[in-house]
C-alpha atoms as a PDB file:
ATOM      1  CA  UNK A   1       2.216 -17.771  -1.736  1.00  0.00           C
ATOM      2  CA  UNK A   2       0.561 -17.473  -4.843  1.00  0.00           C
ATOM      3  CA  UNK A   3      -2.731 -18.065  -6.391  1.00  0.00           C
ATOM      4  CA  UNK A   4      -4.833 -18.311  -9.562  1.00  0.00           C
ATOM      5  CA  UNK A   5      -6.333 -14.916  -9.929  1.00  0.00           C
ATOM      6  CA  UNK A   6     -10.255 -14.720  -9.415  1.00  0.00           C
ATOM      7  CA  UNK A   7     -11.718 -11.000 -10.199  1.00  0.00           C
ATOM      8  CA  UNK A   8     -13.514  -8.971  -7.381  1.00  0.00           C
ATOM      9  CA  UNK A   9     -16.401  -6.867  -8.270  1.00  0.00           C
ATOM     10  CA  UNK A  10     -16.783  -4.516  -5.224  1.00  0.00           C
ATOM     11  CA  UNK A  11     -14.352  -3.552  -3.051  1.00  0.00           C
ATOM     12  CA  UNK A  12     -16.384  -4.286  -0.035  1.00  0.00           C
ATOM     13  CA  UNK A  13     -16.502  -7.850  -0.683  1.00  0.00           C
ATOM     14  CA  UNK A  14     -12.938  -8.775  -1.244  1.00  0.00           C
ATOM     15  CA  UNK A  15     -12.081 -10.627   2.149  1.00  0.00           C
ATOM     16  CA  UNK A  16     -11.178 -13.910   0.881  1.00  0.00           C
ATOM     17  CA  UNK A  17     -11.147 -13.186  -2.656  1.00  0.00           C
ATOM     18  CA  UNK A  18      -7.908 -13.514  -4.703  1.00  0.00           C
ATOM     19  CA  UNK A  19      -6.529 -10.518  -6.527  1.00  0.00           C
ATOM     20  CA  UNK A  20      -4.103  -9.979  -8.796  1.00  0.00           C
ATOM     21  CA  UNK A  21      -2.294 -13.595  -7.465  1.00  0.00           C
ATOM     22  CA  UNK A  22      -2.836 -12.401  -3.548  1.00  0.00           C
ATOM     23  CA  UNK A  23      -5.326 -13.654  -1.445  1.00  0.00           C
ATOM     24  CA  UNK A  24      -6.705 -10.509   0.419  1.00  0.00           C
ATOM     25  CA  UNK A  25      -7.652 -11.657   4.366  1.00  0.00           C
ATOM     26  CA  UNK A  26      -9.613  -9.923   6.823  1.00  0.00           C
ATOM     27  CA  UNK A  27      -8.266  -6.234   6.997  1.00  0.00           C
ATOM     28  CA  UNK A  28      -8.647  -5.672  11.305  1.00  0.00           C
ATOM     29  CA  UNK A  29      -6.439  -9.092  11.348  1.00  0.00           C
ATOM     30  CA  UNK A  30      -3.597  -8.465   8.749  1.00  0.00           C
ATOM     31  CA  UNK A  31      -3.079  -4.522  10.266  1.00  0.00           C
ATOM     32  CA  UNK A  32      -3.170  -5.833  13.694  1.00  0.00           C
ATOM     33  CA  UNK A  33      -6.035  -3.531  14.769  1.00  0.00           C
ATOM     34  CA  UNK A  34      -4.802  -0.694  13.317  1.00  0.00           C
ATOM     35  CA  UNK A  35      -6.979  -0.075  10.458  1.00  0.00           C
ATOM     36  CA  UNK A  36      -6.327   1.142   6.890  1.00  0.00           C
ATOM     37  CA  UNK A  37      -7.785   4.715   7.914  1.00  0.00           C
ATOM     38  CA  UNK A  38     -10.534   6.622   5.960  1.00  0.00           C
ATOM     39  CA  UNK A  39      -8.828   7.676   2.993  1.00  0.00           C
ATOM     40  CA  UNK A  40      -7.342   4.113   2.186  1.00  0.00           C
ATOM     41  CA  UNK A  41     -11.056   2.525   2.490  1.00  0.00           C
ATOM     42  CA  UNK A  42     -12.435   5.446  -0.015  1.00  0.00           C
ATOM     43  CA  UNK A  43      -9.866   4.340  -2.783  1.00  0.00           C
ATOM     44  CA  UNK A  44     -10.584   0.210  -2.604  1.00  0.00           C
ATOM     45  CA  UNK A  45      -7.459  -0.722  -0.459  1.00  0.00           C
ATOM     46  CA  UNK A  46      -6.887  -3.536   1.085  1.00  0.00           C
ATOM     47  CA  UNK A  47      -3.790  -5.113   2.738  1.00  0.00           C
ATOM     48  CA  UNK A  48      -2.790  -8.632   1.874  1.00  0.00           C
ATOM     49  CA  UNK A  49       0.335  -8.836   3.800  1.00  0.00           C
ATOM     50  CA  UNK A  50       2.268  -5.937   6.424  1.00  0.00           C
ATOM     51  CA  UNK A  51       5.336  -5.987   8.379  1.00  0.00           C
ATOM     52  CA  UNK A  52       7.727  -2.799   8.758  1.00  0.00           C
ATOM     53  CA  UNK A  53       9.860  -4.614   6.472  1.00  0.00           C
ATOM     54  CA  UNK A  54       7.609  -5.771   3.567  1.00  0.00           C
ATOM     55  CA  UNK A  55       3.978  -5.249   3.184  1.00  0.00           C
ATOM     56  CA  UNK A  56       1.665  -5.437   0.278  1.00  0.00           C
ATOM     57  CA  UNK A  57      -1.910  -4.417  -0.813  1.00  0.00           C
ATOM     58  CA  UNK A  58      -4.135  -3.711  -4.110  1.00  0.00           C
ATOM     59  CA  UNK A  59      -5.948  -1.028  -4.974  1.00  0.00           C
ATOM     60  CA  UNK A  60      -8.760  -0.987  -7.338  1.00  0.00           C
ATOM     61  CA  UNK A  61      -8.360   1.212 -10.272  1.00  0.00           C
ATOM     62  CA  UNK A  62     -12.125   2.018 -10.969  1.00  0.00           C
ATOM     63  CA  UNK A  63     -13.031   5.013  -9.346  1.00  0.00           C
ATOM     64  CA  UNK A  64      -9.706   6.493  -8.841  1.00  0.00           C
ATOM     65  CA  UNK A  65      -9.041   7.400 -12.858  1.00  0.00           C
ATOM     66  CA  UNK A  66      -8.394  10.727 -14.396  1.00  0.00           C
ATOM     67  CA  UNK A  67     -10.552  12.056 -17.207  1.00  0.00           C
ATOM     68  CA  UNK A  68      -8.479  10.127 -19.984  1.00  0.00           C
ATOM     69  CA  UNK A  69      -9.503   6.648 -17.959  1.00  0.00           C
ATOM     70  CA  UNK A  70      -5.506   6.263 -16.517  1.00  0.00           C
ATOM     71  CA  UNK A  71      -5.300   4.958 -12.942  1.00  0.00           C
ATOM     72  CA  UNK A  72      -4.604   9.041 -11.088  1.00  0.00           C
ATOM     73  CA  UNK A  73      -0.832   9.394 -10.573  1.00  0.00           C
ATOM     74  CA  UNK A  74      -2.007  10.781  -6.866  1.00  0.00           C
ATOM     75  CA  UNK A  75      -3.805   7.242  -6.428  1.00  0.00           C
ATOM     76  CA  UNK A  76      -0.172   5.318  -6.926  1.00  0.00           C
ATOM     77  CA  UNK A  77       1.273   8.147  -4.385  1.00  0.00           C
ATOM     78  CA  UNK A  78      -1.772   7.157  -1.820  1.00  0.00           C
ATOM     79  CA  UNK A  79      -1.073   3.388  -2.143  1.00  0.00           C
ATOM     80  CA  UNK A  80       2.532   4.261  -1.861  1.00  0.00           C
ATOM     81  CA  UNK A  81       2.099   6.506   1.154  1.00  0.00           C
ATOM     82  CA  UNK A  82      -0.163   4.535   3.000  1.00  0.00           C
ATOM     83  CA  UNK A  83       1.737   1.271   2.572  1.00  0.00           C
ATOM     84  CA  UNK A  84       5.113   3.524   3.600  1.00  0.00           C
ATOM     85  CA  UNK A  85       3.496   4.939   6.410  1.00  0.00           C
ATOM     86  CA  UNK A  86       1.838   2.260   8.023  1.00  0.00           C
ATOM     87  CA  UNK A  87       4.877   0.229   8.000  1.00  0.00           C
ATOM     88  CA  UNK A  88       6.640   2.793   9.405  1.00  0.00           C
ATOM     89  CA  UNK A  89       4.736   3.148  12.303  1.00  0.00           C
ATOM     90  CA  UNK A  90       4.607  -0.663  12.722  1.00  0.00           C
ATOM     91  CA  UNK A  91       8.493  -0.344  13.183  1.00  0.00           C
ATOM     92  CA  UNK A  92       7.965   3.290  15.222  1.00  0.00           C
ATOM     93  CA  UNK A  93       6.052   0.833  17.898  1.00  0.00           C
ATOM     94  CA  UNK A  94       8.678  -2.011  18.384  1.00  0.00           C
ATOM     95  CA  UNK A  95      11.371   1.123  19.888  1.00  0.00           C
ATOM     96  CA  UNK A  96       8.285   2.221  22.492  1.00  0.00           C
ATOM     97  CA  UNK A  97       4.444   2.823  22.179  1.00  0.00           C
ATOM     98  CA  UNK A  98       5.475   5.930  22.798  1.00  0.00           C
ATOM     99  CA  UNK A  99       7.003   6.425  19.071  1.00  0.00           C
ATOM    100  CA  UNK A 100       5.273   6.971  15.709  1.00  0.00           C
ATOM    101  CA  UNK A 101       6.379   8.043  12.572  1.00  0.00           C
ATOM    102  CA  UNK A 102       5.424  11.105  10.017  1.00  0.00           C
ATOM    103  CA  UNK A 103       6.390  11.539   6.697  1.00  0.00           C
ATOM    104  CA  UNK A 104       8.913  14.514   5.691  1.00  0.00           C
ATOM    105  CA  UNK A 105       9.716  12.678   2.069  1.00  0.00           C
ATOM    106  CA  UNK A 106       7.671  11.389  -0.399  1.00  0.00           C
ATOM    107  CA  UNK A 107       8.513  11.316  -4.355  1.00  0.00           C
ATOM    108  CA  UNK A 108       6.864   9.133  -6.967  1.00  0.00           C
ATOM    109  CA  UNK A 109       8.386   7.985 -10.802  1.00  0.00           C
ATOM    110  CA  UNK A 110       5.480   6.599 -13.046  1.00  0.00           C
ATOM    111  CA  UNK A 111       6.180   3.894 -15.625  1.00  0.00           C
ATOM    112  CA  UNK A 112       3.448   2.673 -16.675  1.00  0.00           C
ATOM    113  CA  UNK A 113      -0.500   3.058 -16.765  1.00  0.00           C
ATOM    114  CA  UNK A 114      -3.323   0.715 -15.349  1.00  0.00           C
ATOM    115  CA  UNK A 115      -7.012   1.112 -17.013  1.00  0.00           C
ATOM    116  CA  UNK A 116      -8.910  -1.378 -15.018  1.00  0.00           C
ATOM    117  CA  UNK A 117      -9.118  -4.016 -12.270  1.00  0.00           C
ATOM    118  CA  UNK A 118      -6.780  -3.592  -9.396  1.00  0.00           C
ATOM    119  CA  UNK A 119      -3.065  -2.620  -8.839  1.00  0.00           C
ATOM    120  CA  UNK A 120      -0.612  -4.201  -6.766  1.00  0.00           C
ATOM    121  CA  UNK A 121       1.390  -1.800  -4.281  1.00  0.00           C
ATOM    122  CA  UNK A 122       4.789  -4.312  -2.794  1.00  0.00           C
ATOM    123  CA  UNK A 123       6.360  -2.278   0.441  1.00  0.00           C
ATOM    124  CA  UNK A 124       9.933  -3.113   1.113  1.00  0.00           C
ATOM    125  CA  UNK A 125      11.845  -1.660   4.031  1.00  0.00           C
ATOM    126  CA  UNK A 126      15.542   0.626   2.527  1.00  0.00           C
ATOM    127  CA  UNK A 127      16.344   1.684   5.942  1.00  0.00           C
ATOM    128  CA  UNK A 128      14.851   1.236   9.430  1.00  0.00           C
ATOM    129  CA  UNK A 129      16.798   3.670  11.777  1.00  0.00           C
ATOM    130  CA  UNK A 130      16.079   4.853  15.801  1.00  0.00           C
ATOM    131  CA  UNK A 131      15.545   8.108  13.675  1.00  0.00           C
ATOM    132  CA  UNK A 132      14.685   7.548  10.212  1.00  0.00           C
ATOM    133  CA  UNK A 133      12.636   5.107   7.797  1.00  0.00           C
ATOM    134  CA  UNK A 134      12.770   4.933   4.323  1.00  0.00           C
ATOM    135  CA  UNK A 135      10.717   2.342   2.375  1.00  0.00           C
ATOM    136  CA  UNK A 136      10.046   1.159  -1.594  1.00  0.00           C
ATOM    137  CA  UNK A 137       6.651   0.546  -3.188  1.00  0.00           C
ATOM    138  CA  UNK A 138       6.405  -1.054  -6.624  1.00  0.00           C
ATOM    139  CA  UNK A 139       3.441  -0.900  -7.816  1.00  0.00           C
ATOM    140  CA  UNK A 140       2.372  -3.111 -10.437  1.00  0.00           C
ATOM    141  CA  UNK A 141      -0.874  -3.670 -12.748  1.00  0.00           C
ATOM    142  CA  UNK A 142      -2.798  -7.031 -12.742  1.00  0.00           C
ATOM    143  CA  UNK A 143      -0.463  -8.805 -15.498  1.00  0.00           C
ATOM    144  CA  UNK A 144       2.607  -7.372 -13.451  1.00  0.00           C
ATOM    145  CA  UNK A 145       4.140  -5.199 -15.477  1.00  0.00           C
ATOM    146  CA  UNK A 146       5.456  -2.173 -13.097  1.00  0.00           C
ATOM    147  CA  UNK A 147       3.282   1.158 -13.355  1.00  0.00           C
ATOM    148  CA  UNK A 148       4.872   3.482 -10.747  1.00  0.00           C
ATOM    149  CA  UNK A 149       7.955   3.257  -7.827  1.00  0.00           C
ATOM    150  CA  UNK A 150       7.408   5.435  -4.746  1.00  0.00           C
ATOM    151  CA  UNK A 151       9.921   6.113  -2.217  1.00  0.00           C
ATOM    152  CA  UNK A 152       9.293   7.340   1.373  1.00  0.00           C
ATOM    153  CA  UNK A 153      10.751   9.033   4.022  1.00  0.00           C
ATOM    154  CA  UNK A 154       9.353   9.365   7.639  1.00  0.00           C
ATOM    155  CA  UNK A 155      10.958  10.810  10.597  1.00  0.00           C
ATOM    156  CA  UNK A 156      10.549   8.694  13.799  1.00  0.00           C
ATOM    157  CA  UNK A 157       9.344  10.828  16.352  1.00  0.00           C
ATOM    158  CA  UNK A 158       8.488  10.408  20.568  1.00  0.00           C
ATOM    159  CA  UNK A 159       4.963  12.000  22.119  1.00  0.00           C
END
């Protein structure tokens, strides 16, 4: 579902606020306890939807520039990784709770460059094996024009 966008000021105070068309809702809820993790939180993440087959989140793009004011190419790669990863182990945890996934793949074509506001990072699911995932983000700047494509890899392993 869509909505009118509505523009967030801190990234602490985004829980019902709409961004870039997606309304973001509480973060403990949408992960299912799970948490973003540290790193995710530091860069202005924030899930709006996530399944092992499709999840998305934004990403604010203050704060996380290089020196010439373009959103990092490593900040795409974090959006991408996280959003991989944590669907991943989403799907590592329907075989057993005894699986979990890593990443042994992780590659990253930029397109285009985001300035300001927030980035959109959409997850889709290539292949969910006993073995193997491999997942899709497009990420995409506020007026939805495509900035980067990551592609992940993560083994699934058993503790």
């Amino acid at each position: 579902m869509r909505f009118s966008e509505r523009d967030a000021v801190h990234a602490d105070e985004v829980v019902g606020e709409v961004i870039n068309g997606h309304l973001v809702p509480d973060q403990d809820e949408v992960s299912h306890g799970r948490g973003l993790g540290e790193l995710s939180r530091t860069m202005g993440m924030h899930l709006v939807r996530f399944s092992a087959e499709h999840s998305i989140a934004v990403m604010r793009v203050e704060g996380n520039t290089q020196p010439i004011g373009l959103l990092h190419g490593g900040a795409y790669c974090v959006l991408g990784e996280s959003l991989g990863s944590m669907s991943a182990n989403f799907f590592a945890r329907t075989i057993s709770d005894d699986h979990y996934a890593v990443g042994i793949d992780i590659n990253a074509t930029h397109t285009g460059s985001a300035t300001s506001g927030w980035v959109t990072g959409e997850c889709r699911a290539i292949h969910l094996g006993r073995s193997m995932t491999v997942h899709e983000i497009v990420i995409t700047d506020g007026d939805g024009r495509r900035c980067s494509t990551v592609r992940i890899t993560n083994l699934i392993r058993e503790r």
